[in-house]
N, C-alpha and C. Protein backbone atom coordinates (compact mmCIF):
# COMPACT_ATOMS: atom_id res chain seq x y z
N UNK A 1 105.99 113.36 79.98
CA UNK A 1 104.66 112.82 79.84
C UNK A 1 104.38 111.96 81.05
N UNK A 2 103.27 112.77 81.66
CA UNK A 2 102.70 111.57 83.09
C UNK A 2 101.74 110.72 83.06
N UNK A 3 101.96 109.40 83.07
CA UNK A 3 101.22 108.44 83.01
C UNK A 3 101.38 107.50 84.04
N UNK A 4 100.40 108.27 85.16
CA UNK A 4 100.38 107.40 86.52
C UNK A 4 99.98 105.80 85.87
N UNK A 5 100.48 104.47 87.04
CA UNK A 5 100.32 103.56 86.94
C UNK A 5 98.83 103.17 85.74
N UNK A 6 97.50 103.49 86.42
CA UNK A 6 96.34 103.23 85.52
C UNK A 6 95.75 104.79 85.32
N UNK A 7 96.29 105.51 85.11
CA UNK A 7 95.64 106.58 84.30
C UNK A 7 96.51 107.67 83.84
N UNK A 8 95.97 108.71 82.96
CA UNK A 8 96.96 109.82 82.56
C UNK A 8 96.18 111.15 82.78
N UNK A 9 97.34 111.90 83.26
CA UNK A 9 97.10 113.86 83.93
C UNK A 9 96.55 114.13 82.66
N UNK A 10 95.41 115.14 83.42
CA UNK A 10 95.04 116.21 82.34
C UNK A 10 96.18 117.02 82.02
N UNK A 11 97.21 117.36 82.61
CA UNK A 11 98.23 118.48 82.12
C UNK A 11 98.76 118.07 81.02
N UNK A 12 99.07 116.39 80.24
CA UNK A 12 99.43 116.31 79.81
C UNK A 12 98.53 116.05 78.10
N UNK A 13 97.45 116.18 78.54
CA UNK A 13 96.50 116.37 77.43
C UNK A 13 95.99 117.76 76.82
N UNK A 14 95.90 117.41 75.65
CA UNK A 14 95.67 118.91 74.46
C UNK A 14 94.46 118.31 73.55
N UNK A 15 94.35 119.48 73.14
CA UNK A 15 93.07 119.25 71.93
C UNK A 15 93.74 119.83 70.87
N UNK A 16 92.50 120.07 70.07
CA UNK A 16 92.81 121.01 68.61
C UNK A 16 91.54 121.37 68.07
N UNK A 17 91.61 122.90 67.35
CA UNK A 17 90.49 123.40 67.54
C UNK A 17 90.75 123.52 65.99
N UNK A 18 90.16 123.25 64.98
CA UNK A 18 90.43 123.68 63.28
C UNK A 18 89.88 125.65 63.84
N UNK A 19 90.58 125.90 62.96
CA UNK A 19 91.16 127.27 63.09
C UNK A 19 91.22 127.86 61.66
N UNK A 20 91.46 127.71 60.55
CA UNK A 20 91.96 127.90 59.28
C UNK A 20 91.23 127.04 58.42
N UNK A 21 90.29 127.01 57.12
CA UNK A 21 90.34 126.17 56.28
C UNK A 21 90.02 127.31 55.22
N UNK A 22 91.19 126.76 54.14
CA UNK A 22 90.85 127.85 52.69
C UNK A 22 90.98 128.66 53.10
N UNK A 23 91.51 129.96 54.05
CA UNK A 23 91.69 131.17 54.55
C UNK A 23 90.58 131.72 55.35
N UNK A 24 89.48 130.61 55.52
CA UNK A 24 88.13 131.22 56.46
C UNK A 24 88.33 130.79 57.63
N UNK A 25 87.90 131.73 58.49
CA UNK A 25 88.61 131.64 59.99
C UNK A 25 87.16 131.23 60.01
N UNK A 26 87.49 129.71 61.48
CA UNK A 26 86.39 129.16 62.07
C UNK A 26 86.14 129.44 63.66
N UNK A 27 87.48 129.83 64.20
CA UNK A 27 87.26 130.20 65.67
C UNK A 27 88.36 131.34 65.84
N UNK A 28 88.02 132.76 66.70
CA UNK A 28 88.61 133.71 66.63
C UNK A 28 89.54 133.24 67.98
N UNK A 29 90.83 133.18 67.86
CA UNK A 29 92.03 132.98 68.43
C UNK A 29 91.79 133.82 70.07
N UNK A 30 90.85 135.37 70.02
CA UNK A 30 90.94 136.19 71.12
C UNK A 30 90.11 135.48 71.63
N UNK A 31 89.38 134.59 71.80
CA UNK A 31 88.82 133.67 72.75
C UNK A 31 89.64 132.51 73.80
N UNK A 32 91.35 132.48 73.17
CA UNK A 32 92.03 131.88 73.92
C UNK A 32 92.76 132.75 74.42
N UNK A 33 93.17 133.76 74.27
CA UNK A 33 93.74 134.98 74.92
C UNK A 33 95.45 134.43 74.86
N UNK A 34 95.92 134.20 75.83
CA UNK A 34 97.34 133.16 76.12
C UNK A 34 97.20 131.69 76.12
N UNK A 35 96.32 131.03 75.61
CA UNK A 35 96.58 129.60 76.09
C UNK A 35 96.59 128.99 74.58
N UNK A 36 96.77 129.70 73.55
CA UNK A 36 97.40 128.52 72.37
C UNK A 36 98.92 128.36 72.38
N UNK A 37 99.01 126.90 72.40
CA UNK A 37 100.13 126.54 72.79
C UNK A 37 101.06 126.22 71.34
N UNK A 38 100.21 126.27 70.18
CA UNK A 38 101.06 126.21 68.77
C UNK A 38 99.74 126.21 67.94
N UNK A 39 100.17 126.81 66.59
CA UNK A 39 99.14 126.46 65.67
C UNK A 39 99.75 125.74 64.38
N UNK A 40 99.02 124.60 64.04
CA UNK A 40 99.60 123.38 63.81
C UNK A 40 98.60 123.28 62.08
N UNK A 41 99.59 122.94 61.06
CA UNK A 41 99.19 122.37 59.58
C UNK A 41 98.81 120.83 59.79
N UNK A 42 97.51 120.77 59.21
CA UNK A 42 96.99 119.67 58.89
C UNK A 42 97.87 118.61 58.53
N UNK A 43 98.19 117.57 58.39
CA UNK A 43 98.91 116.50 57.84
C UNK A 43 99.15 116.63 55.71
N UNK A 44 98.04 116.27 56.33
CA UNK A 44 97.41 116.42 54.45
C UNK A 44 97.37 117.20 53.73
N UNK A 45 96.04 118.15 54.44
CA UNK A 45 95.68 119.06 53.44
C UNK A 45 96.31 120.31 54.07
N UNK A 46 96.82 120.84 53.49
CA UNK A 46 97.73 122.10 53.67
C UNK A 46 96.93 123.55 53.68
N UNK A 47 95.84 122.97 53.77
CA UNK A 47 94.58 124.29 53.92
C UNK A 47 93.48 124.42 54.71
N UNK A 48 94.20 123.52 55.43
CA UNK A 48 93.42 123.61 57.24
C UNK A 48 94.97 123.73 58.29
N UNK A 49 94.22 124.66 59.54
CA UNK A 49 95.08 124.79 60.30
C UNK A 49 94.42 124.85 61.55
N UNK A 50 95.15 124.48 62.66
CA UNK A 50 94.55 123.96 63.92
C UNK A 50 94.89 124.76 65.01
N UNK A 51 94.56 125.10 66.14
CA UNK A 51 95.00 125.85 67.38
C UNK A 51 94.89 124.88 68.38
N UNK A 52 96.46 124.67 69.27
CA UNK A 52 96.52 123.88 69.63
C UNK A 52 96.31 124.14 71.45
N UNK A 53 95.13 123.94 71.91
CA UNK A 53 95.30 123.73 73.74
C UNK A 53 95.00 123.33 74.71
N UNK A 54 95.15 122.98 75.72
CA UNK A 54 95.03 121.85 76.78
C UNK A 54 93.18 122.47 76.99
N UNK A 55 93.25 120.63 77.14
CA UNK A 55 91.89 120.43 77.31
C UNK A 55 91.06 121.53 78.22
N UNK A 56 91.83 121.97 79.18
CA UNK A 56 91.22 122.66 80.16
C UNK A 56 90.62 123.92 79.69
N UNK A 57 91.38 124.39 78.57
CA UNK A 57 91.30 125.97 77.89
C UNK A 57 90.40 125.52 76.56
N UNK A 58 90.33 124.45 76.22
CA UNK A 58 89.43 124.27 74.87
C UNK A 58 87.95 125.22 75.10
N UNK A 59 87.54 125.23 73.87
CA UNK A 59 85.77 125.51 73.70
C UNK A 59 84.91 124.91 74.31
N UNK A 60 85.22 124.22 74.50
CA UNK A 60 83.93 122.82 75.23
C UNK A 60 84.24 122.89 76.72
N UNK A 61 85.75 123.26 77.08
CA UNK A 61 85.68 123.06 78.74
C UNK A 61 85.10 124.79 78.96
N UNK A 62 85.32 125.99 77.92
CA UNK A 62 84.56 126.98 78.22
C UNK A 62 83.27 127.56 78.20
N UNK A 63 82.48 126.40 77.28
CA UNK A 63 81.04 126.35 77.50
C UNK A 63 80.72 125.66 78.58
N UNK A 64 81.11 124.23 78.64
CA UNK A 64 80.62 123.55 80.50
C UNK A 64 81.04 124.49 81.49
N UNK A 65 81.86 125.35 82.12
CA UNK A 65 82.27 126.49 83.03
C UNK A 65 81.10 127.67 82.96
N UNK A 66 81.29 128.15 81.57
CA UNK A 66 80.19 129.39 81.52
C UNK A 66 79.17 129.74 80.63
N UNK A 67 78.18 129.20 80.52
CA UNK A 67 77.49 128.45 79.27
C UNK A 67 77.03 129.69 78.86
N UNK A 68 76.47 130.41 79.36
CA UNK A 68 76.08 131.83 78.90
C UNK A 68 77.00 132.16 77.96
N UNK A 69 78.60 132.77 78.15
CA UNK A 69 79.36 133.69 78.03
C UNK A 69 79.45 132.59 76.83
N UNK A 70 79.65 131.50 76.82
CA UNK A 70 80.17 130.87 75.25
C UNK A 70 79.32 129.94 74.75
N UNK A 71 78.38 129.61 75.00
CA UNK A 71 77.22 129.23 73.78
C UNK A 71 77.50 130.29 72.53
N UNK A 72 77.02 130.96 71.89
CA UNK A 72 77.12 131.41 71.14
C UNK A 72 78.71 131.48 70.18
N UNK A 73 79.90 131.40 71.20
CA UNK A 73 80.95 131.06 70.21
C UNK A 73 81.18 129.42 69.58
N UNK A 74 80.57 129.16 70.42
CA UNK A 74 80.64 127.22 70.56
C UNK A 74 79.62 127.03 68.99
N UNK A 75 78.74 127.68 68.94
CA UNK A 75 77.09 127.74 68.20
C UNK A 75 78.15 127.62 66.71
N UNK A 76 78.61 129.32 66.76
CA UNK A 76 79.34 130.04 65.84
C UNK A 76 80.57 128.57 65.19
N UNK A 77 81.39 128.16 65.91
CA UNK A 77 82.48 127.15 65.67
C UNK A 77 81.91 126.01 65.06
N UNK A 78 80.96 125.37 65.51
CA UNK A 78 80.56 124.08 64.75
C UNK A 78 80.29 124.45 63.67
N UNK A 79 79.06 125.55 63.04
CA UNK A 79 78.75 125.77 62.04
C UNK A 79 80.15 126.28 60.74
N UNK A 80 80.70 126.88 61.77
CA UNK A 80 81.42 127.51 60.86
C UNK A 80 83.17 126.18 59.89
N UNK A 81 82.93 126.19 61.23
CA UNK A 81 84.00 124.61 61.00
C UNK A 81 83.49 123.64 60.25
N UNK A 82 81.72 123.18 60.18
CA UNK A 82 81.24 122.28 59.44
C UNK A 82 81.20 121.36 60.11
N UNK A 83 80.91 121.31 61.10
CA UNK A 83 80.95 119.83 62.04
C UNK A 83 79.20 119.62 62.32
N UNK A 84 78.88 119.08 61.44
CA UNK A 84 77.33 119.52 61.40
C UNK A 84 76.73 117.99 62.34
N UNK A 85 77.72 117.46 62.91
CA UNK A 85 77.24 116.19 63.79
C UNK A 85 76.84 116.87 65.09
N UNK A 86 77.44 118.23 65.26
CA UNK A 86 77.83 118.43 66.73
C UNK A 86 76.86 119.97 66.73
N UNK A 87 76.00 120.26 68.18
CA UNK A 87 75.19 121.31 68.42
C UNK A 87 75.09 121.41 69.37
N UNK A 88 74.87 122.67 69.80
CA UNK A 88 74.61 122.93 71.37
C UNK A 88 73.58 121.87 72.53
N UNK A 89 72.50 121.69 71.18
CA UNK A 89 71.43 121.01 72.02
C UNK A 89 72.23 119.33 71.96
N UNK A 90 73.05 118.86 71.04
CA UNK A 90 73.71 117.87 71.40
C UNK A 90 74.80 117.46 72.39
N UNK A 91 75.09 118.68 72.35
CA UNK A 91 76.38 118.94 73.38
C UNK A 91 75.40 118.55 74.77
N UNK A 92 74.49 119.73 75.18
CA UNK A 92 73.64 119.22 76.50
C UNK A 92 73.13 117.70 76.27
N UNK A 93 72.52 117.22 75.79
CA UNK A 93 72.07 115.99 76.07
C UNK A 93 72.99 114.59 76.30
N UNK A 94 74.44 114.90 75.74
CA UNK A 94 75.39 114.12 76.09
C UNK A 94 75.62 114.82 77.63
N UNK A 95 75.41 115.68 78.31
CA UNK A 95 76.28 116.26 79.43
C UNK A 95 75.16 115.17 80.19
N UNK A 96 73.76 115.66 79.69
CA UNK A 96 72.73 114.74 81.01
C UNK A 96 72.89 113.27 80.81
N UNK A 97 73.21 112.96 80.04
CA UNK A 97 73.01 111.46 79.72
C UNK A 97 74.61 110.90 79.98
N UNK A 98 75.91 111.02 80.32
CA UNK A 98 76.66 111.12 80.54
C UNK A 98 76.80 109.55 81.44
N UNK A 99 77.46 109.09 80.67
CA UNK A 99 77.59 107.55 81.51
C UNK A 99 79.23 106.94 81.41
N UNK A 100 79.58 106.51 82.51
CA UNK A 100 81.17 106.04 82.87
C UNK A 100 80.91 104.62 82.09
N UNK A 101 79.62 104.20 82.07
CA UNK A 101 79.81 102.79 81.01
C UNK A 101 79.79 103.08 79.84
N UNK A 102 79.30 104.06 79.30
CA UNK A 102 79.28 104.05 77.76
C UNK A 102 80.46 104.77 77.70
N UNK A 103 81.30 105.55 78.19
CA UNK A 103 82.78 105.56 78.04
C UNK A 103 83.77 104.62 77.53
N UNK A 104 83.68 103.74 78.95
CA UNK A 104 84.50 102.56 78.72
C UNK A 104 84.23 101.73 77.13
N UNK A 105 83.05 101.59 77.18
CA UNK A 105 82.45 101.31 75.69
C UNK A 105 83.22 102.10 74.55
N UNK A 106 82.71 103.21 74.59
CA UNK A 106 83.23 104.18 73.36
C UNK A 106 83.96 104.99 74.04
N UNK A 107 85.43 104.77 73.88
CA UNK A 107 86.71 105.20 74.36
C UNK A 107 87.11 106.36 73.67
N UNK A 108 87.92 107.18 74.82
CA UNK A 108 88.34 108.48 73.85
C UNK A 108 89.70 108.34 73.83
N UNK A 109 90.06 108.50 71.78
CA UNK A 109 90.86 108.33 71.59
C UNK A 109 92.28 109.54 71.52
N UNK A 110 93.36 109.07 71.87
CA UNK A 110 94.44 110.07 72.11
C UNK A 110 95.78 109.43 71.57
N UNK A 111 96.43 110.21 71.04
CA UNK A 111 97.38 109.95 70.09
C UNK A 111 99.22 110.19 70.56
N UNK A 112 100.32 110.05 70.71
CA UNK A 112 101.04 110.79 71.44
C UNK A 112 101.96 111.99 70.27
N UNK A 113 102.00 113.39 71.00
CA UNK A 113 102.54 113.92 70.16
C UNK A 113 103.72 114.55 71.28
N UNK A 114 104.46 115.78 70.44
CA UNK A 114 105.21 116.43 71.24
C UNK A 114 105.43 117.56 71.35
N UNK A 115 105.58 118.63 72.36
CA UNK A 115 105.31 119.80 72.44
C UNK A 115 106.48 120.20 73.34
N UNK A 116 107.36 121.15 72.80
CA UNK A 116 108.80 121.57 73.29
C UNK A 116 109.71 120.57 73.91
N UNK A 117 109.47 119.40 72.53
CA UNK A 117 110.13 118.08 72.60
C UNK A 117 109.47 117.33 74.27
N UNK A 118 108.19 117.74 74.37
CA UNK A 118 108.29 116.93 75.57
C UNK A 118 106.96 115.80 75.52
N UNK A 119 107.08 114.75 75.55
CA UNK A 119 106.06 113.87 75.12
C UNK A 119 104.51 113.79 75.88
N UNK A 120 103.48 113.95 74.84
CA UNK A 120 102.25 114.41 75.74
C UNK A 120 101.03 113.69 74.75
N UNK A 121 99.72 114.20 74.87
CA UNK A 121 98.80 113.52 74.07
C UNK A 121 98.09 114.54 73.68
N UNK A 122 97.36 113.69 72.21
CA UNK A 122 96.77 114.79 71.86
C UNK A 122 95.26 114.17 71.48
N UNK A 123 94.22 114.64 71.99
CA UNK A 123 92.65 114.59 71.68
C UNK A 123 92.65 113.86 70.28
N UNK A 124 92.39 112.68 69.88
CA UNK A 124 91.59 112.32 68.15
C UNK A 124 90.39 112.46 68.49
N UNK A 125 89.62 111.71 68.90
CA UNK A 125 88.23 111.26 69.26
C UNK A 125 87.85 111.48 70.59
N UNK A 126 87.01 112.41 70.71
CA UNK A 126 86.26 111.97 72.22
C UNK A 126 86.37 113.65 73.36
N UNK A 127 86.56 114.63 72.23
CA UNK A 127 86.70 116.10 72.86
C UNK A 127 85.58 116.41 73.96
N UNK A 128 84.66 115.90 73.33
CA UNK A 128 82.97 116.59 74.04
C UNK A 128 83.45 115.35 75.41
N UNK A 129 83.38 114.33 74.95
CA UNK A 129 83.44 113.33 76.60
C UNK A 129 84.30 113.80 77.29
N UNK A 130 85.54 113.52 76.82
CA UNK A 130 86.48 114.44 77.63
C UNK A 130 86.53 115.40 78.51
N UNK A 131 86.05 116.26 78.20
CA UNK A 131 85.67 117.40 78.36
C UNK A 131 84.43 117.20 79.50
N UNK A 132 83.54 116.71 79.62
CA UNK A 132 82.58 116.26 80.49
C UNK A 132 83.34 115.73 81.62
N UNK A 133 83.93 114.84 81.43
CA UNK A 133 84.91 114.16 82.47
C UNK A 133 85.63 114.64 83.61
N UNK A 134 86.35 115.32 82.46
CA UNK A 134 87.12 116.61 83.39
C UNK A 134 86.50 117.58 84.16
N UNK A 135 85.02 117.96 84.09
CA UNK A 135 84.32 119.18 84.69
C UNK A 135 83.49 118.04 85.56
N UNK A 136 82.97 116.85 85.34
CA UNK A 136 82.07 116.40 86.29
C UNK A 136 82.74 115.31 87.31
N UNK A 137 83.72 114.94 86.84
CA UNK A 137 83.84 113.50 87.73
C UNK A 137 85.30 113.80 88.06
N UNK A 138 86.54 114.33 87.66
CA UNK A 138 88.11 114.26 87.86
C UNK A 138 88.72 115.34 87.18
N UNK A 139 89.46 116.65 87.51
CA UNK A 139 89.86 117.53 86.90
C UNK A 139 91.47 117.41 86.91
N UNK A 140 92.13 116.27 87.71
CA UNK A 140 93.59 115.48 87.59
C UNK A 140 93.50 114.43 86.29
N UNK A 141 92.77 113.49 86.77
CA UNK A 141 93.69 112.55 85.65
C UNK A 141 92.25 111.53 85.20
N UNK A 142 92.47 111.07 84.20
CA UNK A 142 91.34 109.76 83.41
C UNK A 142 91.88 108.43 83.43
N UNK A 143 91.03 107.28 84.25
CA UNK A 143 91.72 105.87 84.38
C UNK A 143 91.79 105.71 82.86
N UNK A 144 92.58 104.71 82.50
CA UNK A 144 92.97 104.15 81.16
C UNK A 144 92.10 103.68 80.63
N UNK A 145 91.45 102.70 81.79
CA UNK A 145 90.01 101.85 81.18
C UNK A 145 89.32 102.87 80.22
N UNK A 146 89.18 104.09 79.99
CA UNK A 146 88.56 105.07 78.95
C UNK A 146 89.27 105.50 78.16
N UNK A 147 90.14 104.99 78.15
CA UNK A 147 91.02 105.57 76.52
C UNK A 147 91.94 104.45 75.76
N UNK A 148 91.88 104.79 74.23
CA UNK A 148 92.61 104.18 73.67
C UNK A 148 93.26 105.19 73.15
N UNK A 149 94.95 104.78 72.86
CA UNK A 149 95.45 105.04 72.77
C UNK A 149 95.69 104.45 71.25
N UNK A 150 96.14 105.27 70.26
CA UNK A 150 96.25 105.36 68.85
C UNK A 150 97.77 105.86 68.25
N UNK A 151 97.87 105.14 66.97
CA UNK A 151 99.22 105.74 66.32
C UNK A 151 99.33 107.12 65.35
């Protein structure tokens, strides 16, 4: 796990995409082709399941890249997942409105987990910013001042 002096590599950051709930598939796996790196049981509820992959390969860094080609799976995933906070037209208006102060403000949170025993982080809070971050301003690493770090 790399954690330069004041900030940490994107390599060492992951997301999670809910994947499974009750046996209804919310995002079709052939949209990651090779880049799920594990698919992971909920803590709790034993009837959600997650697909696990670096930020770079998530949904959100493949709609900011090619908005055409994945709007419509991005559209498809919220609804289907139930994330009824989150929409395309919300997704854009955070991209334009996009501020390094309201970051620091509302921090994205990351958790440490481990992946072929090797210590790394994993996305709680803050996928869509993230994700902005990485495509507009730094595709290496995020100063600390924007993240908290969680147990």
């Amino acid at each position: 796990m790399q954690s330069l002096n004041n900030k940490y590599k994107f390599t060492d950051i992951y997301c999670r995409h809910t994947y499974l709930v009750n046996d209804l598939v919310c995002i079709d796996k052939k949209i990651f082709k090779n880049e799920i790196i594990e698919i992971q049981q909920h803590e709790s509820n034993k009837e959600i399941y997650y697909l696990i992959v670096k930020l770079e390969d998530s949904i959100h860094s493949k709609f900011l890249r090619e908005e055409k080609k994945y709007s419509s799976f991005y559209e498809s995933y919220v609804k289907t997942s139930k994330q009824i906070e989150h929409s395309i037209e919300n997704f854009r208006e955070l991209i334009e409105k996009y501020s390094l102060d309201e970051l620091q403000v509302n921090k994205i949170k990351l958790k440490k987990f481990k992946i072929n025993n090797q210590k790394k982080y994993l996305i709680v809070d803050g996928l869509h910013r993230l994700s902005i971050y990485y495509h507009k301003i730094n595709n290496e690493s995020i100063k600390k001042k924007y993240i908290s770090l969680i147990k």
